[in-house]
Protein backbone atom coordinates (compact mmCIF):
# COMPACT_ATOMS: atom_id res chain seq x y z
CA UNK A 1 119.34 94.08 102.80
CA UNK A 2 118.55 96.44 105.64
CA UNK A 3 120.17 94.46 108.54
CA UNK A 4 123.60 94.37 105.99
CA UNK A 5 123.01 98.39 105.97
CA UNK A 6 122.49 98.21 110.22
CA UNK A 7 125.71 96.53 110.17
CA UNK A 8 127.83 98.57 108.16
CA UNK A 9 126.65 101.62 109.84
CA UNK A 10 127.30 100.07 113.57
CA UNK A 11 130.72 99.10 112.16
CA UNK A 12 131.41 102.43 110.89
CA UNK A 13 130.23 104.28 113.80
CA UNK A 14 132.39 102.08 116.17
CA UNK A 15 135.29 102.72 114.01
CA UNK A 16 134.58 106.53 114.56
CA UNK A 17 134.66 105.59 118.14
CA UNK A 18 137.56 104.64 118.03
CA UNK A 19 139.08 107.57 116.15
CA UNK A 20 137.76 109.78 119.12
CA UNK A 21 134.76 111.22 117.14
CA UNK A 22 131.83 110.50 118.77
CA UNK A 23 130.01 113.16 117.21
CA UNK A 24 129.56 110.99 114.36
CA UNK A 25 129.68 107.83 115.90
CA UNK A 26 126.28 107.64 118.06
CA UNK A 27 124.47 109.14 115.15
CA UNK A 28 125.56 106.17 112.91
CA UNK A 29 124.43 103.40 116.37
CA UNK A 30 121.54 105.60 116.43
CA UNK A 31 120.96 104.92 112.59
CA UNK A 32 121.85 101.11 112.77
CA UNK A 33 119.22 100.32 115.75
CA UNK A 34 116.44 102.75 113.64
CA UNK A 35 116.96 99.92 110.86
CA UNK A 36 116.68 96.91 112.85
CA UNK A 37 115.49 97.30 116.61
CA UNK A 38 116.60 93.50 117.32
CA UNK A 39 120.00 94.54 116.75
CA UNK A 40 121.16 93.51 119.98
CA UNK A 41 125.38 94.31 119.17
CA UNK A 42 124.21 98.01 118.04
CA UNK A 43 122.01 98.93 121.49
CA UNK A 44 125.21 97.21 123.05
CA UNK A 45 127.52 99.74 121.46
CA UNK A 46 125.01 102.84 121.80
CA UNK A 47 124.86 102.14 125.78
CA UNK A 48 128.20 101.38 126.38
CA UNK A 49 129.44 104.65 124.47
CA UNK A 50 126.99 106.30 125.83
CA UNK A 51 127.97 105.52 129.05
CA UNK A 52 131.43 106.24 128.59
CA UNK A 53 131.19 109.24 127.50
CA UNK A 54 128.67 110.45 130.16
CA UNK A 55 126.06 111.78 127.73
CA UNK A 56 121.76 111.42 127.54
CA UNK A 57 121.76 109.06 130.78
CA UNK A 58 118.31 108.56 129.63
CA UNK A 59 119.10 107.02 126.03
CA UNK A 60 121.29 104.77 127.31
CA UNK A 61 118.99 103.11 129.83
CA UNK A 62 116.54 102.85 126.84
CA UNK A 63 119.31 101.39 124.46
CA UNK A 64 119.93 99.07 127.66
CA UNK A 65 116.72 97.73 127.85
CA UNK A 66 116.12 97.47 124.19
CA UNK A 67 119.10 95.34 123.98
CA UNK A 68 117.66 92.85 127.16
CA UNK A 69 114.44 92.95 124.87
């Protein structure tokens, strides 16, 4: 049950993505890769948007290398 609720909150945070709201979306990644730390497609999104949008240089090396984990 928990990696369905790590899913639906990655999905909904990239969808908030791509409404230009990342104020909610990394929260929600943040959220999805709390529930299940293997979730290799959430630490993908949190890096990437991370990187994109040029914010906590340090979480996204971590989400990085929790992804390669």
């Amino acid at each position: 049950m928990q990696v369905i609720v790590a899913h639906q909150k990655r999905e909904v945070g990239i969808a908030f993505l791509e409404l230009g709201r990342p104020d909610t979306a990394i929260p929600l990644l943040e959220e999805a890769v709390a529930i299940d730390s293997t979730f290799a497609l959430a630490w993908r999104g949190l890096a990437t948007h991370l990187r994109n949008l040029r914010i906590n240089e340090e979480r996204r090396v971590e989400a990085l290398e929790a992804r390669l984990a």
